[in-house]
N, C-alpha and C. Protein backbone atom coordinates (compact mmCIF):
# COMPACT_ATOMS: atom_id res chain seq x y z
N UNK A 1 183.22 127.54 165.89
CA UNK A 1 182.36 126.42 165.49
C UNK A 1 181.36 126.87 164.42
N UNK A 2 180.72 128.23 164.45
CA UNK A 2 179.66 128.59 163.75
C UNK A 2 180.65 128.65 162.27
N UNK A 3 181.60 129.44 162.26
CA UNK A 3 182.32 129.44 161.26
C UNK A 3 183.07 128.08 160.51
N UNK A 4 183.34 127.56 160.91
CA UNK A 4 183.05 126.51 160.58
C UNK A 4 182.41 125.35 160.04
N UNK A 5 180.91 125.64 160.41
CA UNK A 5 179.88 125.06 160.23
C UNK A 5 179.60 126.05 158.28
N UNK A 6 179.53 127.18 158.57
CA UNK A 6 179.45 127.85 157.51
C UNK A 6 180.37 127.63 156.23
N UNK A 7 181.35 127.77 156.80
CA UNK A 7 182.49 127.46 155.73
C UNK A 7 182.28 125.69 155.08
N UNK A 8 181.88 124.90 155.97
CA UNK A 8 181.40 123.96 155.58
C UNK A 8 179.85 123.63 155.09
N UNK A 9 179.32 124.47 155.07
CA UNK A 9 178.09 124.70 154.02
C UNK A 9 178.56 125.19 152.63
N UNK A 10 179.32 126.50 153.07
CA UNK A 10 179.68 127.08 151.68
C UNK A 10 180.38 126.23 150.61
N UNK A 11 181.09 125.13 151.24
CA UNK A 11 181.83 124.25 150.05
C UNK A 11 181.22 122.96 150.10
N UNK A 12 180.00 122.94 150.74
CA UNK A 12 179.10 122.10 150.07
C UNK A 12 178.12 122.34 148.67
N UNK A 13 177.74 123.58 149.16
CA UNK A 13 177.09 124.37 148.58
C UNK A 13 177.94 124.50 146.66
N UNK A 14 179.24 125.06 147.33
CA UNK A 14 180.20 125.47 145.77
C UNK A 14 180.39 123.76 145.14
N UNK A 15 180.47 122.85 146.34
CA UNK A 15 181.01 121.36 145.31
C UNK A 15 179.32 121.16 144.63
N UNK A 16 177.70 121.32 145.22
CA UNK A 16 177.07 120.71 144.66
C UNK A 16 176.87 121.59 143.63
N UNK A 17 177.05 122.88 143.30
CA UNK A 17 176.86 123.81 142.05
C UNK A 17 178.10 123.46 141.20
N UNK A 18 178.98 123.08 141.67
CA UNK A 18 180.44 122.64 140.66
C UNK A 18 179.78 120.88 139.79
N UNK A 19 179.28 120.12 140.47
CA UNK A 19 178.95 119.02 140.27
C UNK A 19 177.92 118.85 139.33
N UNK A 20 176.90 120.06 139.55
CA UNK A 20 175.62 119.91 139.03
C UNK A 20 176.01 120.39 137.64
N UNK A 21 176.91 121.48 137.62
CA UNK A 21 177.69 121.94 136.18
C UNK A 21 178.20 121.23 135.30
N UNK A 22 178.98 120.17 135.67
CA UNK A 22 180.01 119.39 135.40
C UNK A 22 178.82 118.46 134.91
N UNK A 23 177.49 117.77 135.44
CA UNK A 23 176.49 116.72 135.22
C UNK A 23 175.46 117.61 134.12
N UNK A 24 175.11 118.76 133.95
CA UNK A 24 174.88 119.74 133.03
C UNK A 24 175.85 119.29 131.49
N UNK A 25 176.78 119.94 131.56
CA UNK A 25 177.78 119.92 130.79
C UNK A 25 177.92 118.65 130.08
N UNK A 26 178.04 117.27 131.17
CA UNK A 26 178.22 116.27 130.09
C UNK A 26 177.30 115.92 129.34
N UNK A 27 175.76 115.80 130.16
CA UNK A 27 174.73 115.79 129.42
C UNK A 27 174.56 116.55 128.25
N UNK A 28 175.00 117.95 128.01
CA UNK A 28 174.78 118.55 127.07
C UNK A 28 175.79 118.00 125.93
N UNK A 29 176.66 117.67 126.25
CA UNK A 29 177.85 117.01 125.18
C UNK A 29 177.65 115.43 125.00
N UNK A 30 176.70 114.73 125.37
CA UNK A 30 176.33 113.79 124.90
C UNK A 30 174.95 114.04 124.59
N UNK A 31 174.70 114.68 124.70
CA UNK A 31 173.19 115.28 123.41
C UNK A 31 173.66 115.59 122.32
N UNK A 32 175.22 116.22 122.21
CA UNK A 32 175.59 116.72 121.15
C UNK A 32 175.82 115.74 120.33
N UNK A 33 176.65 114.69 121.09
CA UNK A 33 177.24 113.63 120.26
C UNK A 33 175.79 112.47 119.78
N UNK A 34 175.17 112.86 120.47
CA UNK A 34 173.84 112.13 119.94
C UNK A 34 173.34 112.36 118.86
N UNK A 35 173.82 114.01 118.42
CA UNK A 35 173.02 114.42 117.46
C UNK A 35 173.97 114.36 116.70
N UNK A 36 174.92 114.27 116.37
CA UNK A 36 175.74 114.13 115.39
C UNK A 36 176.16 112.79 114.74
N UNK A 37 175.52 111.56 115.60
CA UNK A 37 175.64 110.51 115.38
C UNK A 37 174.16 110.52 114.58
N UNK A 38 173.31 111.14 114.70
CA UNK A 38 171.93 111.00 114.40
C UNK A 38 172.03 111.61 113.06
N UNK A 39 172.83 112.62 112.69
CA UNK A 39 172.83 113.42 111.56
C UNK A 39 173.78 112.71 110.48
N UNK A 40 174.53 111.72 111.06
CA UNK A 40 175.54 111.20 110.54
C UNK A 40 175.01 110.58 110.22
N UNK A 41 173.91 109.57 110.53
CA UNK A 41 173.05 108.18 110.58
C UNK A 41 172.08 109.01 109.42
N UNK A 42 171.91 110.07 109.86
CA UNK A 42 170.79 110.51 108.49
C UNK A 42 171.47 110.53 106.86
N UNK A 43 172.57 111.45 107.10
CA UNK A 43 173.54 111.45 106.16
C UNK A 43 173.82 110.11 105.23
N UNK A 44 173.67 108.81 105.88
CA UNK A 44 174.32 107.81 105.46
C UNK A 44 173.24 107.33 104.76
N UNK A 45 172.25 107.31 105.53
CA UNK A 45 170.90 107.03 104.60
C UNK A 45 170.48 107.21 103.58
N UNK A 46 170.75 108.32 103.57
CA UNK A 46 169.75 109.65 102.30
C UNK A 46 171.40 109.04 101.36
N UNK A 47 172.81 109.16 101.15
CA UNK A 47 173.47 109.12 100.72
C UNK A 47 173.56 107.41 99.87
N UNK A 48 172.90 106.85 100.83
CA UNK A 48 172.93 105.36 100.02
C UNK A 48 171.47 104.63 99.70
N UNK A 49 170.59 105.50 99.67
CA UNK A 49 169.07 105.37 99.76
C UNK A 49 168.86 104.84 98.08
N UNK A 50 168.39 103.58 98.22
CA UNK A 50 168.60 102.96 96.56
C UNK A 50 167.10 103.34 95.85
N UNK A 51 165.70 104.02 96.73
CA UNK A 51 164.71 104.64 95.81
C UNK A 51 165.02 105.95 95.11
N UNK A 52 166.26 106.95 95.52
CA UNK A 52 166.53 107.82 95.30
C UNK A 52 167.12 107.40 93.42
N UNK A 53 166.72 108.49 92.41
CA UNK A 53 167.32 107.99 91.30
C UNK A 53 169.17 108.39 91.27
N UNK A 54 169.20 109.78 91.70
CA UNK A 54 170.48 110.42 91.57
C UNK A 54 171.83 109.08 92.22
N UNK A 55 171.47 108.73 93.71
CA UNK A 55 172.13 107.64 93.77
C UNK A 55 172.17 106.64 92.95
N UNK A 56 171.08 106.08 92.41
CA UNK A 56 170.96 104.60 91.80
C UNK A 56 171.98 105.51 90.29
N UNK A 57 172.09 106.54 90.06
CA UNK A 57 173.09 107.37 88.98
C UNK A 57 174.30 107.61 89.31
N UNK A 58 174.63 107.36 90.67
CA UNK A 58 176.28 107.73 90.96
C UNK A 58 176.77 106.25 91.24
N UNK A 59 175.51 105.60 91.98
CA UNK A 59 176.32 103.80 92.58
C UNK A 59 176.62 103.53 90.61
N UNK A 60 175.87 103.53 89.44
CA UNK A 60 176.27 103.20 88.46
C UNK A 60 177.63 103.74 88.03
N UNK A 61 177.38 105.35 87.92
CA UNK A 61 178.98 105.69 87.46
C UNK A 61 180.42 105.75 88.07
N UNK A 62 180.24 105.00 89.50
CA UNK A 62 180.91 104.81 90.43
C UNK A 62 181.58 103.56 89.92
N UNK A 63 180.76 102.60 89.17
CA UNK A 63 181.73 101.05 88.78
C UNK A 63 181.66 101.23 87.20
N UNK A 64 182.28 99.40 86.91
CA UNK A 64 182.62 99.29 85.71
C UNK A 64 181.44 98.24 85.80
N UNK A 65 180.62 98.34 84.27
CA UNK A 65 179.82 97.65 83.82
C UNK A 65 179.94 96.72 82.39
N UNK A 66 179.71 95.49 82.56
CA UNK A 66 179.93 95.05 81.28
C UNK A 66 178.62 94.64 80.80
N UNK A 67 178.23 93.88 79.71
CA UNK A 67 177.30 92.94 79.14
C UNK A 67 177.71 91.52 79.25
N UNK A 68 176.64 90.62 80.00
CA UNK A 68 177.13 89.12 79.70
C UNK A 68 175.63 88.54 78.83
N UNK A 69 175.62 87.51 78.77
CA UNK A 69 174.52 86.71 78.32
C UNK A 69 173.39 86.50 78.93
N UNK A 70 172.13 86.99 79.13
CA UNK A 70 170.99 87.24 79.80
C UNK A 70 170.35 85.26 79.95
N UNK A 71 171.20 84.45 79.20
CA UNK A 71 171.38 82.88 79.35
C UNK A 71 172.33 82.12 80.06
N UNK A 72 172.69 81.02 80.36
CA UNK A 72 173.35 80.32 80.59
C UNK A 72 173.53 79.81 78.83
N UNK A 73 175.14 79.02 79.23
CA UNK A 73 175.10 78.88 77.53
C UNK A 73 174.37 77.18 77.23
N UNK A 74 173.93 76.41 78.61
CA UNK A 74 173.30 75.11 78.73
C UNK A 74 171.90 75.59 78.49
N UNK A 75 171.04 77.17 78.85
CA UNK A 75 169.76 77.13 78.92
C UNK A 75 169.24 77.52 77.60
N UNK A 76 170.79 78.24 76.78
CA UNK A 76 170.89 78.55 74.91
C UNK A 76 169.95 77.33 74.36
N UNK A 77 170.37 76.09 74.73
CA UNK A 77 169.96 75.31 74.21
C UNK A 77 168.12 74.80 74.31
N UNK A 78 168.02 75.35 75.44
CA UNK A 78 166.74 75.15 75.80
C UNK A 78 165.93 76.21 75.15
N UNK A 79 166.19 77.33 75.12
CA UNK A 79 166.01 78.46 74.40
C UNK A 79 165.44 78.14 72.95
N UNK A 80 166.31 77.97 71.94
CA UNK A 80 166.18 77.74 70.90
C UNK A 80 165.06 76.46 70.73
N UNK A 81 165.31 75.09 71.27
CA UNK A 81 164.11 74.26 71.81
C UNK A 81 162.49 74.93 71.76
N UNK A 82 162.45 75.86 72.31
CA UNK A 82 161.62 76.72 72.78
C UNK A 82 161.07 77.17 71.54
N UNK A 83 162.09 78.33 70.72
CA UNK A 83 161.38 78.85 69.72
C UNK A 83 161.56 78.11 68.21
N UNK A 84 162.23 76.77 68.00
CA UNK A 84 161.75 75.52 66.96
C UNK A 84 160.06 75.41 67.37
N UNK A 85 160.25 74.93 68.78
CA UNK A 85 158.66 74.52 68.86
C UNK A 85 157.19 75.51 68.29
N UNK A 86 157.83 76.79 68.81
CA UNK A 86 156.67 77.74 68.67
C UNK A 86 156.82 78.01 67.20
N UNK A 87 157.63 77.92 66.70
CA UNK A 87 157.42 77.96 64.56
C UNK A 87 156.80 76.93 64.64
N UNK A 88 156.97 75.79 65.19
CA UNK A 88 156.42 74.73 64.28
C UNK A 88 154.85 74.01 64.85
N UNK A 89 154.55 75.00 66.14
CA UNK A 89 153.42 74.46 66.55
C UNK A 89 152.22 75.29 67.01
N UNK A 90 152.98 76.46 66.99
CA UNK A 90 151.99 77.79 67.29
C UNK A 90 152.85 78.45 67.07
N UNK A 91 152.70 79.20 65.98
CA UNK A 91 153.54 80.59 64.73
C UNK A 91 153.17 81.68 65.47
N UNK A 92 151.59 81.63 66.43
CA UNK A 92 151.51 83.07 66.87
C UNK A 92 151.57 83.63 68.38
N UNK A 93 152.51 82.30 68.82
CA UNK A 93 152.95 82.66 70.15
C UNK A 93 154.28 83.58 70.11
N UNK A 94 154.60 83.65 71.54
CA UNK A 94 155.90 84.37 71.55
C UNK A 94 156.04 83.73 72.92
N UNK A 95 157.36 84.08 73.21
CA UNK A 95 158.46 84.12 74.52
C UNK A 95 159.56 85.04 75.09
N UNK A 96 159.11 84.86 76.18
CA UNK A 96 160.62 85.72 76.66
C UNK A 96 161.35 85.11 77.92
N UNK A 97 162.74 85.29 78.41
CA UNK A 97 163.11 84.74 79.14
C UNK A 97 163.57 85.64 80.53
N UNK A 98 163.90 84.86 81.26
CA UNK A 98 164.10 86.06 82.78
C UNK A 98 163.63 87.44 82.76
N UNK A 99 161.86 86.62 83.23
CA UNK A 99 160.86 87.72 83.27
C UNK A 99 160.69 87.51 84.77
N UNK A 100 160.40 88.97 85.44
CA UNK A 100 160.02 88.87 87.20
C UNK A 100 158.40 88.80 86.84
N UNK A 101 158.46 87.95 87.65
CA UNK A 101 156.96 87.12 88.15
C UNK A 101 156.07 87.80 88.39
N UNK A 102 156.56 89.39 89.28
CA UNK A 102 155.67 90.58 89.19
C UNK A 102 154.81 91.32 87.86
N UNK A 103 155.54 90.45 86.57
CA UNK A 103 154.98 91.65 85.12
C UNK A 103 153.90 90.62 84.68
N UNK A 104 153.88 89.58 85.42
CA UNK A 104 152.99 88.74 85.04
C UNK A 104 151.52 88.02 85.85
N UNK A 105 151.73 88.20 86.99
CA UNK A 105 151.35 87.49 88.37
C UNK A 105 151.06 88.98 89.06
N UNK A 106 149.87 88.87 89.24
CA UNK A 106 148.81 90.28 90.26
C UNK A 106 148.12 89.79 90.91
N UNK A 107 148.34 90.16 92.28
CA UNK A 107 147.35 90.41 93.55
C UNK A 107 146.03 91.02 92.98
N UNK A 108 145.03 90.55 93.62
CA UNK A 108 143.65 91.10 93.44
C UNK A 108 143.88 92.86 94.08
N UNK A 109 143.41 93.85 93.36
CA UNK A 109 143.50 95.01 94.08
C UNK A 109 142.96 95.45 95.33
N UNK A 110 143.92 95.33 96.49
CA UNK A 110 143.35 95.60 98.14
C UNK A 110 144.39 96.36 98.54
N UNK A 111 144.16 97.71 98.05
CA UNK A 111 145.50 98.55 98.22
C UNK A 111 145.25 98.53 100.49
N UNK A 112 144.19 98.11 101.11
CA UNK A 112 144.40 98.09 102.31
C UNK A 112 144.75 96.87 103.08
N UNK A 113 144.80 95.79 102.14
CA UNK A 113 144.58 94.70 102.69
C UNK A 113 146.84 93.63 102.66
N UNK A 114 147.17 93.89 103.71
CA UNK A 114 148.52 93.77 103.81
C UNK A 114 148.78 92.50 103.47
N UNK A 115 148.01 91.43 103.31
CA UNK A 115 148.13 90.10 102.79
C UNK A 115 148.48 89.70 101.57
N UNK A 116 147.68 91.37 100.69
CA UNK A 116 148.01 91.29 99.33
C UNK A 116 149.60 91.48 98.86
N UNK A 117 149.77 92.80 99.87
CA UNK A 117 151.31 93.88 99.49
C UNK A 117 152.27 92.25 99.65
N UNK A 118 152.28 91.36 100.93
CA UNK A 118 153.28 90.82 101.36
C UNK A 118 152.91 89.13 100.60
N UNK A 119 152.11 89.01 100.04
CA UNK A 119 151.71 88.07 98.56
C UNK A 119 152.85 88.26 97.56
N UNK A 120 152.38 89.81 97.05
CA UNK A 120 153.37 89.78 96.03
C UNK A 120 154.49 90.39 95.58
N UNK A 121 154.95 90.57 97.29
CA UNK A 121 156.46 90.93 97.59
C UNK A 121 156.99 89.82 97.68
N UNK A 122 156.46 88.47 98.45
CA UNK A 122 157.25 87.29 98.30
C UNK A 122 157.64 86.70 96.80
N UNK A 123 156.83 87.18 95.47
CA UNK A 123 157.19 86.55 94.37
C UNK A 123 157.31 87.44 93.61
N UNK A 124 156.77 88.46 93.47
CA UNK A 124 157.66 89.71 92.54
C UNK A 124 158.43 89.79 91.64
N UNK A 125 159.79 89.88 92.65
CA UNK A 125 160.76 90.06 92.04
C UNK A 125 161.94 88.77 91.86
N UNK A 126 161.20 87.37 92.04
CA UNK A 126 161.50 86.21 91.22
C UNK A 126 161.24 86.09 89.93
N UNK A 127 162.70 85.81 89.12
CA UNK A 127 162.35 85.60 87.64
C UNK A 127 161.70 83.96 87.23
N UNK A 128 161.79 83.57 86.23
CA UNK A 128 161.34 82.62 85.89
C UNK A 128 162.26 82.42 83.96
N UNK A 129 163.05 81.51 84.26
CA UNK A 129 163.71 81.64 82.81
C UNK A 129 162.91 81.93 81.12
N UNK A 130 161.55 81.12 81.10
CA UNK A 130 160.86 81.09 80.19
C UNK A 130 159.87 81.35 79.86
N UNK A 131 159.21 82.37 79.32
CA UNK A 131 157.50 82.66 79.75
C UNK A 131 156.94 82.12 78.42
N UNK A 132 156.01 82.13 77.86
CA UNK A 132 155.06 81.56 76.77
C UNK A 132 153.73 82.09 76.79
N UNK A 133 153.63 83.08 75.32
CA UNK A 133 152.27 84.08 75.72
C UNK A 133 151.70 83.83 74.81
N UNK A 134 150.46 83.89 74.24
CA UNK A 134 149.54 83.39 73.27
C UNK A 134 149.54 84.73 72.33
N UNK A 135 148.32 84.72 71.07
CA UNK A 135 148.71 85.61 70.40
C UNK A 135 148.10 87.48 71.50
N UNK A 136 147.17 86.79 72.43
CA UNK A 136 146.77 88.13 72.94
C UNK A 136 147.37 88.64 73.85
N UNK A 137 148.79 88.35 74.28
CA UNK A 137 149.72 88.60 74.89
C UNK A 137 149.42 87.73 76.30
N UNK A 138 148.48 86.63 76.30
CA UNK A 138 148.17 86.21 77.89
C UNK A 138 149.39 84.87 78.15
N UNK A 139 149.76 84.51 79.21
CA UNK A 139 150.63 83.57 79.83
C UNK A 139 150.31 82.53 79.55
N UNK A 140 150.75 81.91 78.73
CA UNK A 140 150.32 80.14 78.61
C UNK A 140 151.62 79.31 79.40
N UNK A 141 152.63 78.81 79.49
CA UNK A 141 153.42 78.27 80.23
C UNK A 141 154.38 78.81 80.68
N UNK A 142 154.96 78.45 81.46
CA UNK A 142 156.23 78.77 82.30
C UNK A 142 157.59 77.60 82.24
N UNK A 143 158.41 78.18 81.75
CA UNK A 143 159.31 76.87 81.77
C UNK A 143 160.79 77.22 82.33
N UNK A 144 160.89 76.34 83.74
CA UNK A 144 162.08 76.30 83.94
C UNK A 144 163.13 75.73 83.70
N UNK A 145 164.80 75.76 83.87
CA UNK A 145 165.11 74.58 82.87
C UNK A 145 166.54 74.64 84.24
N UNK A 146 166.60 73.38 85.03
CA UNK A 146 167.77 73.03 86.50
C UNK A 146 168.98 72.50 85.61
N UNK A 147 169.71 73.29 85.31
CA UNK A 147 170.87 73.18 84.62
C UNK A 147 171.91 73.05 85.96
N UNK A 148 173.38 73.77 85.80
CA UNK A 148 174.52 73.64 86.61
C UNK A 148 174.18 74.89 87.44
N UNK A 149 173.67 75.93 86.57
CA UNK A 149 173.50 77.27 87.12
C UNK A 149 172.23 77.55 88.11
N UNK A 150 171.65 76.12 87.86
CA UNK A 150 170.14 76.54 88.76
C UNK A 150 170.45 77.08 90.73
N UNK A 151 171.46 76.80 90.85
CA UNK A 151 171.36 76.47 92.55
C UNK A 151 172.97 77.08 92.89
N UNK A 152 173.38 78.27 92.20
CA UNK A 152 174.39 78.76 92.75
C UNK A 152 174.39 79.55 94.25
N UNK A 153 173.57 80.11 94.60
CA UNK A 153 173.18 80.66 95.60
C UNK A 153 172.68 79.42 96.77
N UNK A 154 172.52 78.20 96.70
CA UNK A 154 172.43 77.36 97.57
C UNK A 154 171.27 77.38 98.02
N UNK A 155 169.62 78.75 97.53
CA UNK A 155 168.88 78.53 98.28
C UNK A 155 167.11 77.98 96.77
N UNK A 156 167.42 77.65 96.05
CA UNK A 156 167.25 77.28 94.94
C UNK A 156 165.77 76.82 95.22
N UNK A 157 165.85 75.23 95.96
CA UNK A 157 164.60 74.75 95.99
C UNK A 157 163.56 75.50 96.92
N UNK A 158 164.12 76.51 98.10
CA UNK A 158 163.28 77.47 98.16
C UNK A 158 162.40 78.07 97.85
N UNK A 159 163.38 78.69 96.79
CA UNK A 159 162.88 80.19 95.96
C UNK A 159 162.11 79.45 94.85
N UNK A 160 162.14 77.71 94.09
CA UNK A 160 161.83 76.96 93.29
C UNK A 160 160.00 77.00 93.83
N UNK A 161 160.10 76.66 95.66
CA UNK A 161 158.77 76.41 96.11
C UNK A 161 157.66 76.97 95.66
N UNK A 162 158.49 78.82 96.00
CA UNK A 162 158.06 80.08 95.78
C UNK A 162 157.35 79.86 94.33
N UNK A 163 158.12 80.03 93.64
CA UNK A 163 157.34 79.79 92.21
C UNK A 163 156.24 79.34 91.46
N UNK A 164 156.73 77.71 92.27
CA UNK A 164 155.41 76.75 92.24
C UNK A 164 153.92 76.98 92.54
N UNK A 165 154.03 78.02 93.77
CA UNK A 165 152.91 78.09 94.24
C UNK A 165 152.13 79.19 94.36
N UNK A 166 152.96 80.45 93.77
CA UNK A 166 152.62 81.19 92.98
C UNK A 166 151.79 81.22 91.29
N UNK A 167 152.54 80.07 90.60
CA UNK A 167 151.89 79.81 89.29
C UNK A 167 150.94 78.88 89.37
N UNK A 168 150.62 77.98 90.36
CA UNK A 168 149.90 77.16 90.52
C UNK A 168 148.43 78.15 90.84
N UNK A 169 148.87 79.15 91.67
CA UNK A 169 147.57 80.19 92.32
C UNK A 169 147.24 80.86 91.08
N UNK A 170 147.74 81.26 90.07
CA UNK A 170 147.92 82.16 88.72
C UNK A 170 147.04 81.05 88.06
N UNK A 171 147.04 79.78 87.80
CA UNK A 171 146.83 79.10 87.08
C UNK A 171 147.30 79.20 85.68
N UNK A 172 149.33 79.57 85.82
CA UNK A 172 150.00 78.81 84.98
C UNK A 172 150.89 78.01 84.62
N UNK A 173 150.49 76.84 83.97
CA UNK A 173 151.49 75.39 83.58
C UNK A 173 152.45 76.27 84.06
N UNK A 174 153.43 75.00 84.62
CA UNK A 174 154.86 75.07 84.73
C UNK A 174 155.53 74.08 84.20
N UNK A 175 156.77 73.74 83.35
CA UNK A 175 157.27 72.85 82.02
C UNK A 175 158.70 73.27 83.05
N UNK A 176 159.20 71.69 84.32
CA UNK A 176 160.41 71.96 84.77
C UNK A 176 161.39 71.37 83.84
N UNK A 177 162.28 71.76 83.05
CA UNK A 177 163.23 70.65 81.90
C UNK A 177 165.03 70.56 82.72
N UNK A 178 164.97 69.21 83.10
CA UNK A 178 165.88 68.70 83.80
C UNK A 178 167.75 69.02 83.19
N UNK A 179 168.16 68.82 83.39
CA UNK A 179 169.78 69.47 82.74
C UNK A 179 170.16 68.23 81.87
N UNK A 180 170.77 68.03 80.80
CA UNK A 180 170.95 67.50 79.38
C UNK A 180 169.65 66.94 78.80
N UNK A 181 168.48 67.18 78.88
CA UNK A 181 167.33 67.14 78.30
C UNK A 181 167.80 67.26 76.94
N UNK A 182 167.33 66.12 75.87
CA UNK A 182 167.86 66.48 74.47
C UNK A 182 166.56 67.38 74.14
N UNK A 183 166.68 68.00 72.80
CA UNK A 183 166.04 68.83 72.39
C UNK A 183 164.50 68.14 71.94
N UNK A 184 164.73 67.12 71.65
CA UNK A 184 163.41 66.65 70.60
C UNK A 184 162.71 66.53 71.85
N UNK A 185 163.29 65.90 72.89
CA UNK A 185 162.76 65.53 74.36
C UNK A 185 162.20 66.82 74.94
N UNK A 186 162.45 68.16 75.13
CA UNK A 186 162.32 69.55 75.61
C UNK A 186 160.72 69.94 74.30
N UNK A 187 160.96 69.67 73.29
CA UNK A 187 160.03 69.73 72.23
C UNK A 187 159.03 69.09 72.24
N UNK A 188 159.25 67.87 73.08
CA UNK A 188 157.46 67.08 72.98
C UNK A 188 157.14 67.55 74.43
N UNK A 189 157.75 67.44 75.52
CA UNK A 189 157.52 68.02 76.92
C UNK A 189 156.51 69.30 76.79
N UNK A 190 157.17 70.21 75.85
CA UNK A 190 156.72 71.60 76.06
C UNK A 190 154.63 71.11 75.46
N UNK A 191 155.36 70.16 73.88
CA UNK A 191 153.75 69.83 73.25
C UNK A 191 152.77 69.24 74.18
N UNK A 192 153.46 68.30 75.05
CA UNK A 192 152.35 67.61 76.24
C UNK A 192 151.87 68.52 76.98
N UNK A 193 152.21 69.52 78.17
CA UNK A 193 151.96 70.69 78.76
C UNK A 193 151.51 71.21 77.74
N UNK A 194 152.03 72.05 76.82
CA UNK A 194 151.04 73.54 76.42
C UNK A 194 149.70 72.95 76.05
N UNK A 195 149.84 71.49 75.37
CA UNK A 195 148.52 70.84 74.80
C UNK A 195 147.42 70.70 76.00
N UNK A 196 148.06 70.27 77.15
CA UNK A 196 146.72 69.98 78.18
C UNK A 196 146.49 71.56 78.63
N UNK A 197 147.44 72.36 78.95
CA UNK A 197 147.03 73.64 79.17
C UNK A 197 146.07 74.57 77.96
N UNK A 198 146.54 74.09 76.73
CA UNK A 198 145.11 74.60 75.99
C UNK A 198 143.76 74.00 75.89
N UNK A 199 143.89 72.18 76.58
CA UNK A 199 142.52 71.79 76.24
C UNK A 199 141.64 72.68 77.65
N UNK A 200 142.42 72.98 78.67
CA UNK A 200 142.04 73.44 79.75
C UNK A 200 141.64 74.48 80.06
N UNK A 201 142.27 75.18 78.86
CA UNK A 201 141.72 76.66 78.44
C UNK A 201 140.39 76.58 77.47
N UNK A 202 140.32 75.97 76.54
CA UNK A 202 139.32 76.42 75.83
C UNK A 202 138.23 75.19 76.13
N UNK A 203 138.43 74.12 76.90
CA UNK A 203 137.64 72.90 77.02
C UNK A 203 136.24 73.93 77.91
């Protein structure tokens, strides 16, 4: 009986040191695989990390790049509209087109204040087809122009809101020009706006 009793300790004893090995062991091999999923997960990061320049240098030489038209060939028309007017009504303006809202539009400086950062992260990096700068390089209008191409992405009057109420806070005109707008029509539009926006400026 005593022997017995012993022998049945001893292979209690050997199954809970066999068990505890075996619960050792897997744990240690799913630490492993933890970490290799973790290193893998790091790997993937750092490898597709788009602040990095060397990537933003291989995702380029990795494809084929062409040149298209920085226009629509409906907003060409609005375009040119644009710079008839400024020869013939202010010689010492200028324009440019699909400018981000960020090179123009600044948060008051509160490098602590997170209201600012997430201000002008929401409008940033929204373009705006038409800008209009006076001779001292400052923003006089904004002109958008809802052609076929305005709303390919489906989220349009959105990102349109965005805009609005961003340039409205900026305090600059916005000139929206509807799709087949004739030209002479785009030409007095722009004269009505820029005109009240200059009496508003210098009044």
């Amino acid at each position: 009986m005593e022997k017995m009793i012993i022998l049945l300790a001893i292979g209690y004893a050997v199954g809970f040191y066999v068990r505890d090995r075996r619960a050792k062991e897997a744990l240690a091999q799913q630490a492993a695989v933890r970490q290799q999923e973790d290193e893998r997960r790091r790997q993937y990061r750092q490898e597709n990390d788009l602040s990095d320049p060397q990537n933003q240098l291989r995702f380029i030489d990795e494809c084929s790049l062409k040149a298209v038209p920085p226009v629509n060939r409906e907003a060409v028309r609005v375009l040119y509209a644009i710079d008839e007017w400024i020869k013939d009504m202010q010689p010492d303006w200028r324009f440019a087109f699909e400018v981000a809202m960020g090179g123009f539009i600044k948060t008051p400086y509160a490098p602590d204040d997170p209201r600012q950062k997430r201000a002008f992260s929401s409008y940033s990096g929204k373009r705006v087809d038409f800008l209009l700068i006076d001779r001292y390089g400052l923003p006089i209008l904004v002109i958008e122009y809802h052609g076929t191409g305005h709303d390919l992405s489906g989220d349009a009057d959105d990102r349109m809101a965005v805009k609005r109420l961003a340039l409205q806070k900026a305090g600059i005109p916005l000139l929206e020009i509807p799709e087949k707008m004739a030209r002479l029509q785009i030409m007095a539009a722009i004269s009505e706006v820029a005109g009240a926006a200059l009496r508003v400026k210098t009044g």
